[in-house]
Protein backbone atom coordinates (compact mmCIF):
# COMPACT_ATOMS: atom_id res chain seq x y z
CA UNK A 1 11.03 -35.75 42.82
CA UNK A 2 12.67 -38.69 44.73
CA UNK A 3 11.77 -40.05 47.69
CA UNK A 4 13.35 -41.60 50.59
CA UNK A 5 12.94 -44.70 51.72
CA UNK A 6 14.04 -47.44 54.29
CA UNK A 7 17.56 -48.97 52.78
CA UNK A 8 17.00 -51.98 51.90
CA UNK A 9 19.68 -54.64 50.12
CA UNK A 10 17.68 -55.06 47.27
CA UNK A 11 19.03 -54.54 44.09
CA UNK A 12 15.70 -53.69 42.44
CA UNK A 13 15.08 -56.12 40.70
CA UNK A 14 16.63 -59.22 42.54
CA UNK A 15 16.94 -62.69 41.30
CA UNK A 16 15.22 -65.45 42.99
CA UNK A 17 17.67 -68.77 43.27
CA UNK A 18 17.19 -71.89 45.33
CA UNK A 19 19.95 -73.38 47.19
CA UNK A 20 20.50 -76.66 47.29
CA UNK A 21 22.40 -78.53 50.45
CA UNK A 22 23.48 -81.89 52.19
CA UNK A 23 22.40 -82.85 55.68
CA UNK A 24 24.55 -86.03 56.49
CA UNK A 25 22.14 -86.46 59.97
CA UNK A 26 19.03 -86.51 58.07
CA UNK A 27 20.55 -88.43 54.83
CA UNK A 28 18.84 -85.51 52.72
CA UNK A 29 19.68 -82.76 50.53
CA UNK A 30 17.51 -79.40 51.52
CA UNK A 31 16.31 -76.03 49.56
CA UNK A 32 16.26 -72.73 50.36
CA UNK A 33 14.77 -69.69 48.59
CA UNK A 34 17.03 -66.83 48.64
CA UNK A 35 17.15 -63.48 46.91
CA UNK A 36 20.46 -62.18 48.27
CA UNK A 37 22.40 -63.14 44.98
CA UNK A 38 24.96 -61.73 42.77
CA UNK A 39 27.85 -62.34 40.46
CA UNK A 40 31.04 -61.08 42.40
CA UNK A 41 33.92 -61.46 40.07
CA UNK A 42 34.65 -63.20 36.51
CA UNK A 43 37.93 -64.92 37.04
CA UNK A 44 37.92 -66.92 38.87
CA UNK A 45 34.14 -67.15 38.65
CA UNK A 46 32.54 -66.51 42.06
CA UNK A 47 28.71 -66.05 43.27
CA UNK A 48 27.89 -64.56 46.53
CA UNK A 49 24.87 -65.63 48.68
CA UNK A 50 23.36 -64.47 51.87
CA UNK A 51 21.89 -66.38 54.82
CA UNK A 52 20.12 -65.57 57.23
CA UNK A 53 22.33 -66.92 60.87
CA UNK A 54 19.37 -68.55 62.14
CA UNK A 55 18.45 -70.64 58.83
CA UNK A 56 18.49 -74.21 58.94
CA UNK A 57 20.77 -73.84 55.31
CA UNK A 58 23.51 -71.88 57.20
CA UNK A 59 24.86 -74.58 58.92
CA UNK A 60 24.99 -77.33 55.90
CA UNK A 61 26.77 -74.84 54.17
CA UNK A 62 28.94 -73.94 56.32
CA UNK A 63 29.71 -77.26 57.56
CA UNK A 64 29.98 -79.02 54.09
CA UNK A 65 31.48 -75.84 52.45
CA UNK A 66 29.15 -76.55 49.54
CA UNK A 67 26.40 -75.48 47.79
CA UNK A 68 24.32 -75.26 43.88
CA UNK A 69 22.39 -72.53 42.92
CA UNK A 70 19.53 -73.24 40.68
CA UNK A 71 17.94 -70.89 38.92
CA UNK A 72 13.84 -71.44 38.58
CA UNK A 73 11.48 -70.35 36.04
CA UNK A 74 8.54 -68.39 36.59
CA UNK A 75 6.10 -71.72 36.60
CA UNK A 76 7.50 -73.23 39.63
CA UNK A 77 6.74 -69.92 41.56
CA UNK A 78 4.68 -72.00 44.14
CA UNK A 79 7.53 -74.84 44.96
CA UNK A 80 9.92 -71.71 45.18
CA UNK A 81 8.01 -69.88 47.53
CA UNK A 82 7.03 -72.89 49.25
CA UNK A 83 10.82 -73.90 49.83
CA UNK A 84 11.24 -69.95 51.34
CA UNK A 85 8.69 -70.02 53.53
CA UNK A 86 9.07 -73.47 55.34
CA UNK A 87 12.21 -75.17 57.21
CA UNK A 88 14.38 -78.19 56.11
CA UNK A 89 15.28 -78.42 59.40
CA UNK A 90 11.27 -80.02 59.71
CA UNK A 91 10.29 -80.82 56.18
CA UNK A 92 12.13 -82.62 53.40
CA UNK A 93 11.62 -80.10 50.89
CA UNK A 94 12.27 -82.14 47.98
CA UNK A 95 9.35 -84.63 49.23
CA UNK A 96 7.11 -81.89 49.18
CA UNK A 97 7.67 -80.07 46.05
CA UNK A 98 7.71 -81.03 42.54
CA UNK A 99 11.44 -80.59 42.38
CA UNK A 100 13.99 -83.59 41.38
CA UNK A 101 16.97 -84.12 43.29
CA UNK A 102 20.01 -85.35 40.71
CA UNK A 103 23.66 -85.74 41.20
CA UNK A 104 26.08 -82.47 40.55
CA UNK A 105 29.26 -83.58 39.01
CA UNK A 106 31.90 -81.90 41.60
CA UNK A 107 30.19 -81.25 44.89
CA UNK A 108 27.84 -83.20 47.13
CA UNK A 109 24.82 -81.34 46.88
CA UNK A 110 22.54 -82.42 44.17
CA UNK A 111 21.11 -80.02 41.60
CA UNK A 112 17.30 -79.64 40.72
CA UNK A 113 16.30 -81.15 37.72
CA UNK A 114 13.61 -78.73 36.55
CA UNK A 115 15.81 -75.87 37.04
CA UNK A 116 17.18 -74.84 33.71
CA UNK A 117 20.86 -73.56 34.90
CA UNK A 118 22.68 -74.93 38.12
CA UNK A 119 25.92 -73.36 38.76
CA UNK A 120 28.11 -75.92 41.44
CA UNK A 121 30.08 -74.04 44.02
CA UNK A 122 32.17 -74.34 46.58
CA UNK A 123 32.68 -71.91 49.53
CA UNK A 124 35.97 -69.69 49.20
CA UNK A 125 35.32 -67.59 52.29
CA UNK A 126 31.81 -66.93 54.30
CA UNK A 127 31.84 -63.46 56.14
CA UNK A 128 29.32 -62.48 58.91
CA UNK A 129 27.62 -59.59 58.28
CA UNK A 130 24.90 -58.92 61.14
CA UNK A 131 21.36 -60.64 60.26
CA UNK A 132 23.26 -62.55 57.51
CA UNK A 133 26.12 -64.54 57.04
CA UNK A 134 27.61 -63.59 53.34
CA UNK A 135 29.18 -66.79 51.64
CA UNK A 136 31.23 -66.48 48.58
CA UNK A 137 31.15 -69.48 46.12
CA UNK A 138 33.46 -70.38 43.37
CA UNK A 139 31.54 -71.72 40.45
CA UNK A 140 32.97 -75.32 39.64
CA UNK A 141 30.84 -76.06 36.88
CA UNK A 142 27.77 -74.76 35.09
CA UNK A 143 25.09 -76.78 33.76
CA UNK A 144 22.79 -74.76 31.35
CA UNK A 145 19.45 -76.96 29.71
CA UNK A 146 20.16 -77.09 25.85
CA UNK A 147 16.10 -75.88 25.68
CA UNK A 148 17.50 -72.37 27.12
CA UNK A 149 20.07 -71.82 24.22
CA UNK A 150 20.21 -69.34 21.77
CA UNK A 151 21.77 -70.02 18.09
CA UNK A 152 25.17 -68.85 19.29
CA UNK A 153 25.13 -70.73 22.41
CA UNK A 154 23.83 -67.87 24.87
CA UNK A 155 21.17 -68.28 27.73
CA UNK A 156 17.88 -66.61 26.34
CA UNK A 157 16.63 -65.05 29.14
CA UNK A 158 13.24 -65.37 27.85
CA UNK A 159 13.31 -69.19 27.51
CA UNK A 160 14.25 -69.45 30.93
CA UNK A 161 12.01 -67.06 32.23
CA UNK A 162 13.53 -66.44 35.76
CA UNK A 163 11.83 -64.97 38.68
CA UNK A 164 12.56 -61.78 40.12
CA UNK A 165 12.28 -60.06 43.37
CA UNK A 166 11.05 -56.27 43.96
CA UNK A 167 11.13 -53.73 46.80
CA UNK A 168 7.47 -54.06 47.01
CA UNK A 169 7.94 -58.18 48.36
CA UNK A 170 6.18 -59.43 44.95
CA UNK A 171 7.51 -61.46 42.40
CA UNK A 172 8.19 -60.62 38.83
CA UNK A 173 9.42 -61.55 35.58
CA UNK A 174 12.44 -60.32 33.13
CA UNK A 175 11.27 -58.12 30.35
CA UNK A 176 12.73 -58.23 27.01
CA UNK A 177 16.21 -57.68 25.40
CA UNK A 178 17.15 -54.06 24.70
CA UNK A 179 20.73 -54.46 22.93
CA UNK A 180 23.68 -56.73 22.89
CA UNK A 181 26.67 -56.51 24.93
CA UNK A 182 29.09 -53.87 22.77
CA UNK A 183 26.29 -52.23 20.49
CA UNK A 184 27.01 -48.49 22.02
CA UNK A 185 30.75 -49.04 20.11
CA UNK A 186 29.14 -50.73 16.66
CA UNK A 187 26.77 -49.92 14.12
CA UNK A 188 24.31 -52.67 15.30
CA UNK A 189 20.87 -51.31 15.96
CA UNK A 190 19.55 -50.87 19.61
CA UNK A 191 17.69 -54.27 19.59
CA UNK A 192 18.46 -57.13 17.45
């Protein structure tokens, strides 16, 4: 039997990213926490985010048309959360974590060192969609820690361990692989 429940726009599970900005004013890059994520199309390659129209990150992005997603592993959960629950617009989050601002390599914003993948985008369109302001970010380069890759090249998830995001406001981690892309149309066993 199913129940209902309040909608909600979570994807169960979502993926927890952190943002990364430029504030000309304050001469400082910020962070935000955000778990409204998600691939949106393939080509060209575009990532959709969603802030809040009252955060501090908003307005940096939306004034610098810019932005990095980094993707953290499970043991920075407490700089993550930390960067979610207080404001940039007060705190240089950078100072106050153990995260490492360094230079992306076509926008402004800098990347996070520790994070393991950083995709650099740049705003296409941003569309206001009542508590949230929906941007949508073409991916202008991806930066993927060699420590993270399989032997042909792919992202294994369980290297990178990324944190997840469930209905029940908890954090979580990925489980393991269940098959490769395709195996329904080969001979290739369910897991590999």
């Amino acid at each position: 039997m199913k129940v209902e429940r309040k909608p909600l726009p979570l994807v169960c599970p979502n993926p927890v990213i952190l943002v990364t900005t430029q504030d000309k004013k304050k001469n400082r890059a910020n962070i935000i926490t955000l778990t409204l994520v998600g691939g949106i199309c393939w080509n060209p390659p575009i990532i959709g985010i969603g802030i809040g129209v009252n955060q501090y990150s908003k307005g940096l992005v939306e004034h610098f048309k810019e932005f990095v997603v980094n993707i953290p592993s499970a043991e920075m959960i407490k700089d993550v959360e930390f960067c979610g629950l207080v404001s940039g617009r007060e705190i240089d989050k950078f100072a106050n974590t153990g995260f490492t601002p360094v230079s992306s390599t076509k926008v402004k914003p800098p990347m996070i060192k520790e994070c393991l993948m950083n995709l650099e985008c740049k705003v296409i369109k941003s569309i206001p969609l009542g508590s949230n302001i929906l941007f949508l970010g073409e991916v202008v380069c991806l930066h993927v820690d060699e420590s993270i890759l399989d032997n042909k090249g792919g992202i294994n998830l369980e290297e990178a361990n990324p944190i997840m995001f469930n209905l029940t406001n908890s954090y979580w981690r990925i489980g393991g692989k269940i098959a490769a892309y395709g195996f329904s149309q080969s001979k290739e066993s369910l897991i590999d």
